[in-house]
PDB file of N, CA and C in Angstrom:
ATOM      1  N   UNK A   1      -9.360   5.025 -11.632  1.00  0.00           N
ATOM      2  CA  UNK A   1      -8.073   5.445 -12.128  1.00  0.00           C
ATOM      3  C   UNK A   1      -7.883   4.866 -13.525  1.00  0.00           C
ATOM      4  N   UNK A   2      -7.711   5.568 -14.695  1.00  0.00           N
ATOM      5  CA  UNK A   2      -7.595   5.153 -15.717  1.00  0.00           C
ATOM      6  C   UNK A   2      -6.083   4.805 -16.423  1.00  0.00           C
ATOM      7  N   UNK A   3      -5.323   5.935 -15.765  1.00  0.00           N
ATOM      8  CA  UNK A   3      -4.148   4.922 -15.989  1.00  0.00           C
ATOM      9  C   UNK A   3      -3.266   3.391 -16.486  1.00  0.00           C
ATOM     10  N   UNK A   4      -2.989   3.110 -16.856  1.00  0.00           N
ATOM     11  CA  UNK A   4      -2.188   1.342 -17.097  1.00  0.00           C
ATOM     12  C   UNK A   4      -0.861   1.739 -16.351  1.00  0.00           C
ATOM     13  N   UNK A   5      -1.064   0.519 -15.883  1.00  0.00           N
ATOM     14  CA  UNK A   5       0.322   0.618 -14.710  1.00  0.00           C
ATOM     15  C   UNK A   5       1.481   0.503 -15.629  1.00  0.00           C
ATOM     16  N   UNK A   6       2.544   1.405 -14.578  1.00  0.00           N
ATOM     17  CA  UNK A   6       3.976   1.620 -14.862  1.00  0.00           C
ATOM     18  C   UNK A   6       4.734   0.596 -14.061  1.00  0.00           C
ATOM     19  N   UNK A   7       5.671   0.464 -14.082  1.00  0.00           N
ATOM     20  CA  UNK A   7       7.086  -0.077 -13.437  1.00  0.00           C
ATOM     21  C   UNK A   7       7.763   0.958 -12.978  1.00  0.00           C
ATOM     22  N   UNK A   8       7.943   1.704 -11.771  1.00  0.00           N
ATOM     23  CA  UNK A   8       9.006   2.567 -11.154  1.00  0.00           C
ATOM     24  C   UNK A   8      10.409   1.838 -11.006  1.00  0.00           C
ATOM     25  N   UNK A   9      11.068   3.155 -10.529  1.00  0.00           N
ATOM     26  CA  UNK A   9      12.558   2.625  -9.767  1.00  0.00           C
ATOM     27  C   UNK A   9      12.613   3.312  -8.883  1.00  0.00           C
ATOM     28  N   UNK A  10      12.656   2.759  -7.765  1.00  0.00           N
ATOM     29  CA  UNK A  10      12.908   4.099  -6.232  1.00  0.00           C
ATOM     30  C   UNK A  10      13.407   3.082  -5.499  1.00  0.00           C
ATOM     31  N   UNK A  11      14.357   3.995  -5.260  1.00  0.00           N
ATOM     32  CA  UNK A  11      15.672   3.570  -4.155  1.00  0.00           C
ATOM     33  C   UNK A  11      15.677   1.766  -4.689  1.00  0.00           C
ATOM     34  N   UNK A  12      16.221   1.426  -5.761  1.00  0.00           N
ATOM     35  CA  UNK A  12      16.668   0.023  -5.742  1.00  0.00           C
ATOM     36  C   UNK A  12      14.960  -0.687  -6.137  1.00  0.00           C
ATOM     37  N   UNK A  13      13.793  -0.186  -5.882  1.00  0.00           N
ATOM     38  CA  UNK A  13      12.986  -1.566  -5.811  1.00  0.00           C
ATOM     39  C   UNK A  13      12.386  -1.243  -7.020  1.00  0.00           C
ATOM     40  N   UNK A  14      11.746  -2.220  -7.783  1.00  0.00           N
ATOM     41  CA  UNK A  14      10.755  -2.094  -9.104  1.00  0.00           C
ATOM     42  C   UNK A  14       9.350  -1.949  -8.476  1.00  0.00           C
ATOM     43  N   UNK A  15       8.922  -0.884  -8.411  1.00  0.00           N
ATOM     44  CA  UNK A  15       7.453  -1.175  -7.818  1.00  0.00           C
ATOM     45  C   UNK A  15       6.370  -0.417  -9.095  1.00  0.00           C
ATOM     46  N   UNK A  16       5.520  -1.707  -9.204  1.00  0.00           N
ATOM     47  CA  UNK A  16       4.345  -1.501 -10.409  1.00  0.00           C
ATOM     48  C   UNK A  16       3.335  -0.861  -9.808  1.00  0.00           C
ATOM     49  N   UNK A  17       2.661   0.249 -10.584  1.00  0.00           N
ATOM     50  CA  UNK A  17       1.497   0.715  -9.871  1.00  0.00           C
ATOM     51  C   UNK A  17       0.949   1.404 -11.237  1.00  0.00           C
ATOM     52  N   UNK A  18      -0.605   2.283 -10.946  1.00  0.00           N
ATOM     53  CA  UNK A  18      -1.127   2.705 -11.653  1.00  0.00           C
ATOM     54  C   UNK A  18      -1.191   4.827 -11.222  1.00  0.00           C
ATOM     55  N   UNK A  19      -0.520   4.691 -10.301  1.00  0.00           N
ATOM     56  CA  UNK A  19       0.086   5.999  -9.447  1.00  0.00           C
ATOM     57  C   UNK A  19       1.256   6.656 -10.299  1.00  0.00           C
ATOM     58  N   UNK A  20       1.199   7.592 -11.059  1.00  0.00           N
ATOM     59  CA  UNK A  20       2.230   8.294 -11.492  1.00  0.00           C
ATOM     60  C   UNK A  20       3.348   8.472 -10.768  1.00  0.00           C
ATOM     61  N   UNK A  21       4.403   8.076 -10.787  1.00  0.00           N
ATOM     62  CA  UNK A  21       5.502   8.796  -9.851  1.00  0.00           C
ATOM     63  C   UNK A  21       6.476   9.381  -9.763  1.00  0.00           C
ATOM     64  N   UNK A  22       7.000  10.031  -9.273  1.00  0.00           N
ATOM     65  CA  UNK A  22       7.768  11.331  -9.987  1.00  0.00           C
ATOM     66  C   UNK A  22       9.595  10.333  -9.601  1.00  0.00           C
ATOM     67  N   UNK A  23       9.463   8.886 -10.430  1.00  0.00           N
ATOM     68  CA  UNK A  23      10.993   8.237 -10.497  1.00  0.00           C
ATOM     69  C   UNK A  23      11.022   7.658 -11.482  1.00  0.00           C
ATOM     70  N   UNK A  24      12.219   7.320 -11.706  1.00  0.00           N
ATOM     71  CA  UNK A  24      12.315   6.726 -13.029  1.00  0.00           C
ATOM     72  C   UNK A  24      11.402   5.296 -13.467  1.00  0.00           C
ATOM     73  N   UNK A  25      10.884   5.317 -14.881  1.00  0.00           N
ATOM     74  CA  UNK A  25      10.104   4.443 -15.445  1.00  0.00           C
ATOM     75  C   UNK A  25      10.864   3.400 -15.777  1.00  0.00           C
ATOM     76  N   UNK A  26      10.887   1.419 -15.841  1.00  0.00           N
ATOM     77  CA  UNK A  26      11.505   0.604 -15.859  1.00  0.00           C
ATOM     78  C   UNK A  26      10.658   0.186 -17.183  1.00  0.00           C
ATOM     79  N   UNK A  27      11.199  -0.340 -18.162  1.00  0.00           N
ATOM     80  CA  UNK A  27      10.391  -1.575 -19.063  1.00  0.00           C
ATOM     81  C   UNK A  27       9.712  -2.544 -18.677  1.00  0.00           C
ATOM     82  N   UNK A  28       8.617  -2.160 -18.895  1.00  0.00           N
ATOM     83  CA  UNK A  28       7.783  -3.565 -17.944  1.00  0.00           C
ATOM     84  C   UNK A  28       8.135  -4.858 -18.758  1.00  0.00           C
ATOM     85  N   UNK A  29       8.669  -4.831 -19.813  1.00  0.00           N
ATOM     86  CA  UNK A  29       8.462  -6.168 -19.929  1.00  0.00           C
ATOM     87  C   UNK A  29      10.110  -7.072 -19.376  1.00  0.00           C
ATOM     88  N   UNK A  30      10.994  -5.888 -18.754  1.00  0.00           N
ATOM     89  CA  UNK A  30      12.339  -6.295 -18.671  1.00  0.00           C
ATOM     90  C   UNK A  30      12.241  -6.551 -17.204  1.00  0.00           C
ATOM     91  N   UNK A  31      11.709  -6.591 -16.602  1.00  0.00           N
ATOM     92  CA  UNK A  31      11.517  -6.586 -15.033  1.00  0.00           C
ATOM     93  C   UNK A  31      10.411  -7.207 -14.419  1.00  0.00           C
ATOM     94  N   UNK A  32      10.285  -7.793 -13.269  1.00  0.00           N
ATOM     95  CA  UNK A  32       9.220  -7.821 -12.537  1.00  0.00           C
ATOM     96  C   UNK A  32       9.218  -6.976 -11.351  1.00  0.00           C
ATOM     97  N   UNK A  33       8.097  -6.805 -10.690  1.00  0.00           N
ATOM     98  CA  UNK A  33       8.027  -5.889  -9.700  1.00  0.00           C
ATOM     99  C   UNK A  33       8.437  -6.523  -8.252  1.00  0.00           C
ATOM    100  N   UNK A  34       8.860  -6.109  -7.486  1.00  0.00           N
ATOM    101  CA  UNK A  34       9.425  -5.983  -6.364  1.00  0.00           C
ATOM    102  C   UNK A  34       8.141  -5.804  -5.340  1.00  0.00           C
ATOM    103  N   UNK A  35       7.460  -4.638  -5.446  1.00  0.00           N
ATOM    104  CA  UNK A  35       6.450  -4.164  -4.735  1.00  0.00           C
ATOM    105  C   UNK A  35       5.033  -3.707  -5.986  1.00  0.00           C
ATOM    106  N   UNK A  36       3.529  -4.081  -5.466  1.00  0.00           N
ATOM    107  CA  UNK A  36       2.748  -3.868  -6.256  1.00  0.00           C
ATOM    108  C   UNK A  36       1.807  -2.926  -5.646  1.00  0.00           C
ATOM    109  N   UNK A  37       1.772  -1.523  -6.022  1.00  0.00           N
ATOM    110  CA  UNK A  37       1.293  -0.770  -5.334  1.00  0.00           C
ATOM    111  C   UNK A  37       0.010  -0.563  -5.688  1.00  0.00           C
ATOM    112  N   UNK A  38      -1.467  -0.702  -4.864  1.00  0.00           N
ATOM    113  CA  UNK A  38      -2.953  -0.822  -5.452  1.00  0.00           C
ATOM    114  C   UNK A  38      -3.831  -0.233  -4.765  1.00  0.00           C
ATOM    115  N   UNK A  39      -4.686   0.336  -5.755  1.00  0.00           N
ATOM    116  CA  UNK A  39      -5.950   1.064  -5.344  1.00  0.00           C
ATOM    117  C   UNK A  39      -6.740   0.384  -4.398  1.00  0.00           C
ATOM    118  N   UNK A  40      -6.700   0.184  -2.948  1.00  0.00           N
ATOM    119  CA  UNK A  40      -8.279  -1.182  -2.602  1.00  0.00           C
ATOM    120  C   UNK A  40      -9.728  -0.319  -2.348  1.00  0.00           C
ATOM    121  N   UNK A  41     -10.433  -0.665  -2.246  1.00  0.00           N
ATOM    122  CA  UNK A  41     -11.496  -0.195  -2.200  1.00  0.00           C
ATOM    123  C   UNK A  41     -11.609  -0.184  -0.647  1.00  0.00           C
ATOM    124  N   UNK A  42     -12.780   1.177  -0.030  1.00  0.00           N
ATOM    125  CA  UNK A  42     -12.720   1.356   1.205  1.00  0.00           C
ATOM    126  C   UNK A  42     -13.365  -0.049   2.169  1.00  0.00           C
ATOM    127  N   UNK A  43     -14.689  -1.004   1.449  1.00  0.00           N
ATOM    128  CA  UNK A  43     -14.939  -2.207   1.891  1.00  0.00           C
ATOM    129  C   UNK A  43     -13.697  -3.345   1.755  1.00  0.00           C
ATOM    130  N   UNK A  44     -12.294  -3.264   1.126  1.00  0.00           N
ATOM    131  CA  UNK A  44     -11.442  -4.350   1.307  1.00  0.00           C
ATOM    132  C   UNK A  44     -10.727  -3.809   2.796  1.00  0.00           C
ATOM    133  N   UNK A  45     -10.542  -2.203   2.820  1.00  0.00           N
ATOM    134  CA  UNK A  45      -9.991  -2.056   4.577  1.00  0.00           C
ATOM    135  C   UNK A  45     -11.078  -2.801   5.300  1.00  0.00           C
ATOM    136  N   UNK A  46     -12.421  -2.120   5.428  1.00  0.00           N
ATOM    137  CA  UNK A  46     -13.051  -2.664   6.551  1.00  0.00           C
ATOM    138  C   UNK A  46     -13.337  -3.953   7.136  1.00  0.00           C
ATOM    139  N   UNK A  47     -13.309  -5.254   5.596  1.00  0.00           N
ATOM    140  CA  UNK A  47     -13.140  -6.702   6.123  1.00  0.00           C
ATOM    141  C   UNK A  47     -11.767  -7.416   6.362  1.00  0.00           C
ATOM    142  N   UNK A  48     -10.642  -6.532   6.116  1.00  0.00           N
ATOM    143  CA  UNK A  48      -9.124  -7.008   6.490  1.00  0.00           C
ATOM    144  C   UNK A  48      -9.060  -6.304   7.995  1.00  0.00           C
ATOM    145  N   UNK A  49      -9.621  -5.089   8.347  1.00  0.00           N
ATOM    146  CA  UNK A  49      -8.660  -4.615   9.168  1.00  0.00           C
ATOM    147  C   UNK A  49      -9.639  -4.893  10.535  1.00  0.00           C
ATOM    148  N   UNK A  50     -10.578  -5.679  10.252  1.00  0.00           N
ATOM    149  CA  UNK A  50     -11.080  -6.117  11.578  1.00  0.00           C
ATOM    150  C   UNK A  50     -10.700  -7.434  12.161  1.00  0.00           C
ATOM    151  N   UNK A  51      -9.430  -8.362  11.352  1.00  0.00           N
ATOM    152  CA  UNK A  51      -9.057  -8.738  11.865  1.00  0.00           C
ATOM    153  C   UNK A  51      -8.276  -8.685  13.588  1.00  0.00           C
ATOM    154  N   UNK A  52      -7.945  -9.817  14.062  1.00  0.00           N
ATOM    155  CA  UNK A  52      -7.620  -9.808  15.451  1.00  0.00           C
ATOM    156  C   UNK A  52      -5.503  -8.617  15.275  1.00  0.00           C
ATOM    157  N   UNK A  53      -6.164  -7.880  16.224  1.00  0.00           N
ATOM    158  CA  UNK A  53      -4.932  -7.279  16.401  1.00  0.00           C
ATOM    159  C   UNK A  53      -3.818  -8.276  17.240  1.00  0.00           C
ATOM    160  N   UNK A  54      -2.412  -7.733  16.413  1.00  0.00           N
ATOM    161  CA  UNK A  54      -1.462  -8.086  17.597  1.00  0.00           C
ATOM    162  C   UNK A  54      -0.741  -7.339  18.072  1.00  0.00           C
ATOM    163  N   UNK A  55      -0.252  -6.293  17.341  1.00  0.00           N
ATOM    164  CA  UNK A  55       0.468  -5.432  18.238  1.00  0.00           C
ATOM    165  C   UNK A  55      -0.458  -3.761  17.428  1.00  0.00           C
ATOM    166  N   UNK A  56      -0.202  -2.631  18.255  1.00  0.00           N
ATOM    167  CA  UNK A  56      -0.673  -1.574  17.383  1.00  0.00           C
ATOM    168  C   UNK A  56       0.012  -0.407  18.178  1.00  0.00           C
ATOM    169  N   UNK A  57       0.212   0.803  17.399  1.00  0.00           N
ATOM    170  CA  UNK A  57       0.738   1.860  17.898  1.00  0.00           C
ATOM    171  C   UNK A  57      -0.156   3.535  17.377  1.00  0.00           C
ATOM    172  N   UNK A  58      -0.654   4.046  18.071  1.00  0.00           N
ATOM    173  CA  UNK A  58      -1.477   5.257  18.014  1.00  0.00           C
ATOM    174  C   UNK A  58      -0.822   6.884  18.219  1.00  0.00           C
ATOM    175  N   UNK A  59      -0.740   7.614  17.460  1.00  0.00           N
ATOM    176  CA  UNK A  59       0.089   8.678  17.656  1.00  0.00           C
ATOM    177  C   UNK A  59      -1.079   9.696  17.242  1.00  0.00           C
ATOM    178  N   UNK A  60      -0.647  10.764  17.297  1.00  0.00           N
ATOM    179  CA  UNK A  60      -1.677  11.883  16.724  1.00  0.00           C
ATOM    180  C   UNK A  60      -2.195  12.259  15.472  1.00  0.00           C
ATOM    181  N   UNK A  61      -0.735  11.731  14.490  1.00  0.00           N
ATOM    182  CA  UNK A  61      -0.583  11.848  13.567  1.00  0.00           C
ATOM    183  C   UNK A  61      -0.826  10.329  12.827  1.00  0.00           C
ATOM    184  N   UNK A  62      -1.032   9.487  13.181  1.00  0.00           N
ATOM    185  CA  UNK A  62      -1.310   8.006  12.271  1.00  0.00           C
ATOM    186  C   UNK A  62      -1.413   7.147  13.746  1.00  0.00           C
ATOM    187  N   UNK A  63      -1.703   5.845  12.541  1.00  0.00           N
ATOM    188  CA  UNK A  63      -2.579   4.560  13.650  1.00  0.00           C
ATOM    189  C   UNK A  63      -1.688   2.930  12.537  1.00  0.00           C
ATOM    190  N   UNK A  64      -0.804   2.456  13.357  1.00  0.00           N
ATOM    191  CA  UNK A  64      -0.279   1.257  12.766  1.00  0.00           C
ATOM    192  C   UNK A  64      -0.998  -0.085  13.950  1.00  0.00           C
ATOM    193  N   UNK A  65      -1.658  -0.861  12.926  1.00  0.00           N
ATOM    194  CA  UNK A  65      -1.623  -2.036  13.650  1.00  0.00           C
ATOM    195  C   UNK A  65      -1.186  -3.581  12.541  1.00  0.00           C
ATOM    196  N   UNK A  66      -1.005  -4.132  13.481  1.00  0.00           N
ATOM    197  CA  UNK A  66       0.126  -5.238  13.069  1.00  0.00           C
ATOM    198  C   UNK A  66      -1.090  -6.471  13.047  1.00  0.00           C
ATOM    199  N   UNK A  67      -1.943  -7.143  11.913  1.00  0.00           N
ATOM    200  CA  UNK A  67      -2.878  -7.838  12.023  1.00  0.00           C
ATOM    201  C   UNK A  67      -2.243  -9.489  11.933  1.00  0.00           C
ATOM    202  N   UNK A  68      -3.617 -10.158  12.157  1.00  0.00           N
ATOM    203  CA  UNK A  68      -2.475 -11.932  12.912  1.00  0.00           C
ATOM    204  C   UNK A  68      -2.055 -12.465  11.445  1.00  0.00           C
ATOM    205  N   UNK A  69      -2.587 -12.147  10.318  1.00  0.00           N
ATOM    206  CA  UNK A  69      -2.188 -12.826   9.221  1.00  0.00           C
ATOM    207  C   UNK A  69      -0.761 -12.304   8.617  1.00  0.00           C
ATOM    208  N   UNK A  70      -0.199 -11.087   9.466  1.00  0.00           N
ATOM    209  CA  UNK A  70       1.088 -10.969   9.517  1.00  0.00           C
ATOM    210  C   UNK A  70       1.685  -9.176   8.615  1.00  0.00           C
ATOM    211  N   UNK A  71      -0.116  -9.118   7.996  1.00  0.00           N
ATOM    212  CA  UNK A  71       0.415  -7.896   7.194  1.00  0.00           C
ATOM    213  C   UNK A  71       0.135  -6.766   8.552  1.00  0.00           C
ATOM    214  N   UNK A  72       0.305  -6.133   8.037  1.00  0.00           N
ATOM    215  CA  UNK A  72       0.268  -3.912   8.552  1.00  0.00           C
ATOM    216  C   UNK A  72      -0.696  -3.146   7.891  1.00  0.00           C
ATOM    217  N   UNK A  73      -1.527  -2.835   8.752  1.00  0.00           N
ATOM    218  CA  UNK A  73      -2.026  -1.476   8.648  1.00  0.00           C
ATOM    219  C   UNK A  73      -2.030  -0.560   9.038  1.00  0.00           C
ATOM    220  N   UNK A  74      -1.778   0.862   8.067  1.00  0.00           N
ATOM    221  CA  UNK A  74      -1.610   2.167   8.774  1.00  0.00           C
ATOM    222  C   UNK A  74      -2.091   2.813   8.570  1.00  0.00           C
ATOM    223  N   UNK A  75      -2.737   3.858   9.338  1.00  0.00           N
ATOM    224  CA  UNK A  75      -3.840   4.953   8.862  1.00  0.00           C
ATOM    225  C   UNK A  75      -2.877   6.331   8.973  1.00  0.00           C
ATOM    226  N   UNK A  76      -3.070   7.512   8.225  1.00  0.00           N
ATOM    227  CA  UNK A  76      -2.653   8.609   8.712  1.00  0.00           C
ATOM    228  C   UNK A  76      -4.074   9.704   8.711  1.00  0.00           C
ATOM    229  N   UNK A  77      -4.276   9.916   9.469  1.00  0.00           N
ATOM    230  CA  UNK A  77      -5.567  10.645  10.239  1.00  0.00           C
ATOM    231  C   UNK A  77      -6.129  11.557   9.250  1.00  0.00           C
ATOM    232  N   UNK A  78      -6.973  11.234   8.403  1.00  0.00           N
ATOM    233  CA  UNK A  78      -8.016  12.661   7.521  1.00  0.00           C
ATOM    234  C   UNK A  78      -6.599  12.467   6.290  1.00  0.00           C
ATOM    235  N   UNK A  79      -6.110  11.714   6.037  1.00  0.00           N
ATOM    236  CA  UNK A  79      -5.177  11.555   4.980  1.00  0.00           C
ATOM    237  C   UNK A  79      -5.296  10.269   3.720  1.00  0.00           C
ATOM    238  N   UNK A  80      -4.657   9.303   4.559  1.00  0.00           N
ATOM    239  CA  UNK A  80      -4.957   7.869   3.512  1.00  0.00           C
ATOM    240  C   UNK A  80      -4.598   7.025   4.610  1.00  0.00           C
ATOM    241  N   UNK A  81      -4.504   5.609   3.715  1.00  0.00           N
ATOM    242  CA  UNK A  81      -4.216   4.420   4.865  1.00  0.00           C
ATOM    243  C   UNK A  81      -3.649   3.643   4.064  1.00  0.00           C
ATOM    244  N   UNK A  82      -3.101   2.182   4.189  1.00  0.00           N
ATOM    245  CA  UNK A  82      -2.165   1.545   3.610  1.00  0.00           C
ATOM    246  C   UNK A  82      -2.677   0.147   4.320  1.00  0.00           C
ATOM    247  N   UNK A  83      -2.166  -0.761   3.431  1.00  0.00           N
ATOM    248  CA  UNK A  83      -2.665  -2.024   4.239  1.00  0.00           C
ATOM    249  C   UNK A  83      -1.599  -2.539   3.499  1.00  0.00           C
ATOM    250  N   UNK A  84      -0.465  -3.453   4.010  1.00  0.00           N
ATOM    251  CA  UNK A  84       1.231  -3.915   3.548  1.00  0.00           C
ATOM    252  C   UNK A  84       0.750  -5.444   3.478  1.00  0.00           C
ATOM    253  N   UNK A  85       1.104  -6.412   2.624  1.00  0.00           N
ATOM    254  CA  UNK A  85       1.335  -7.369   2.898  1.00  0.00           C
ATOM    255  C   UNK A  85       2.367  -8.620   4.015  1.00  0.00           C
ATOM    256  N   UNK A  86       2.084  -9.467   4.577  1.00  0.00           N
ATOM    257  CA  UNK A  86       2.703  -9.689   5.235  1.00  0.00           C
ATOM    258  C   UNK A  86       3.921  -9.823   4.994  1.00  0.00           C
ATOM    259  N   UNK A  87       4.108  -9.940   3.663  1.00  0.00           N
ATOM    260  CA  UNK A  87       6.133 -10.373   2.331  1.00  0.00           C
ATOM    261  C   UNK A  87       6.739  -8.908   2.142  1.00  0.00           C
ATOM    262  N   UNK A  88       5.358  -8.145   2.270  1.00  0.00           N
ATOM    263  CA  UNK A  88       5.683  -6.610   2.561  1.00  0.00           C
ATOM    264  C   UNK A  88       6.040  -6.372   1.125  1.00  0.00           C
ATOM    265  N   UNK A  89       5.289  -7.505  -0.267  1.00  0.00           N
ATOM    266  CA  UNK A  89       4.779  -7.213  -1.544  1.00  0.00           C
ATOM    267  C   UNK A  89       4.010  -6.410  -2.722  1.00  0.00           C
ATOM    268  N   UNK A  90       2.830  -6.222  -1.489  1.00  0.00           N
ATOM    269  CA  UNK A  90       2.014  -5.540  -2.334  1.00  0.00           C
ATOM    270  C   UNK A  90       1.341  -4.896  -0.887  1.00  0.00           C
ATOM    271  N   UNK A  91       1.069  -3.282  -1.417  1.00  0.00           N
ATOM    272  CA  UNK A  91       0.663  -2.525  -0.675  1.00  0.00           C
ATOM    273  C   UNK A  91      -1.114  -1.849  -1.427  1.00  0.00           C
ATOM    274  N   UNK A  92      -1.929  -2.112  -0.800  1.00  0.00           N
ATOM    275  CA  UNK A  92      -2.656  -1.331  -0.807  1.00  0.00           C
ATOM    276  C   UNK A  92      -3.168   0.219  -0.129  1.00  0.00           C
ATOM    277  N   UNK A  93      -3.713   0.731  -1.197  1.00  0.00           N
ATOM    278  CA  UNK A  93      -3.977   2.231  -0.754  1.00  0.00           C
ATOM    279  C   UNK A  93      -5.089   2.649  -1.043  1.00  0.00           C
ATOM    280  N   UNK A  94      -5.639   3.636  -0.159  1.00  0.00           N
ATOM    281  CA  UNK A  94      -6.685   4.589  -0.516  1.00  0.00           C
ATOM    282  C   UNK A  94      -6.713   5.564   0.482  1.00  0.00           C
ATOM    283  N   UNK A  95      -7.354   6.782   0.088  1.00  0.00           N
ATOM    284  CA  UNK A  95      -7.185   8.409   0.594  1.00  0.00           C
ATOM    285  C   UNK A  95      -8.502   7.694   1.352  1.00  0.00           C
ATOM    286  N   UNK A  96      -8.514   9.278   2.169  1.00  0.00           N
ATOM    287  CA  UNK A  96      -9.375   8.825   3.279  1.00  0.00           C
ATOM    288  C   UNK A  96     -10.395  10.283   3.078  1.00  0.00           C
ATOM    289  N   UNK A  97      -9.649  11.253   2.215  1.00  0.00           N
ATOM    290  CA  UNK A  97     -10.302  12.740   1.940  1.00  0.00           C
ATOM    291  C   UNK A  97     -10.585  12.700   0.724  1.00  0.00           C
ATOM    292  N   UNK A  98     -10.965  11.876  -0.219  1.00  0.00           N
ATOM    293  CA  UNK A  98     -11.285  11.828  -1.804  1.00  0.00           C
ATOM    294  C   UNK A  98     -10.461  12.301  -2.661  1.00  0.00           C
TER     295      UNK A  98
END
C-alpha cells in the first residue's frame, strides 16, 4: 500500500490509517489517533491467532474468538479478518480474497 497515512473522523474517534476513507480528514499534526488501523501480514494472523482460546463464537457468516492476551479476532468467511487489540487501539487487517 503506498499510501501515507491519514487521520479520519468517524463517529467521534480519530482513527489513523493508510486506508482511504470515505470521512472526514483530521490534521495529523493537531490530533492523535484514537484507533490505528493496519495492514498485518497473513504470517502475523497465523502466530497471534494460535494463541489459547477463551471464548469464541462461529456463525455462517464470520468466526470471533476472544484470545488470552485479551485482544479479538474475527474472520468474515472468503472476505477479511481483523485482529483488535486488547485497549481495542489498534486494529489489524487483511482481505482474505486479495
Amino acid at each position: 500500500m503506498a499510501d501515507q497515512p491519514r487521520l479520519y473522523n468517524l463517529y467521534g474517534l480519530r482513527i489513523r490509517t493508510e486506508l482511504p476513507l470515505p470521512c472526514p480528514v483530521v490534521e495529523m499534526h493537531h490530533a492523535h489517533p484514537d484507533i490505528e488501523l493496519i495492514e498485518y501480514p497473513a504470517a502475523l494472523f497465523t502466530t497471534t491467532c494460535t494463541q489459547a482460546r477463551t471464548d469464541s463464537r462461529e456463525t455462517d457468516l464470520y468466526q470471533r474468538y476472544c484470545l488470552a492476551d485479551g485482544s479479538v479476532h474475527v474472520r468474515w468467511l472468503g472476505l477479511f479478518e481483523f485482529l483488535v487489540s486488547a485497549a481495542g487501539d489498534r486494529i489489524g487487517w487483511r482481505s482474505l480474497n486479495g
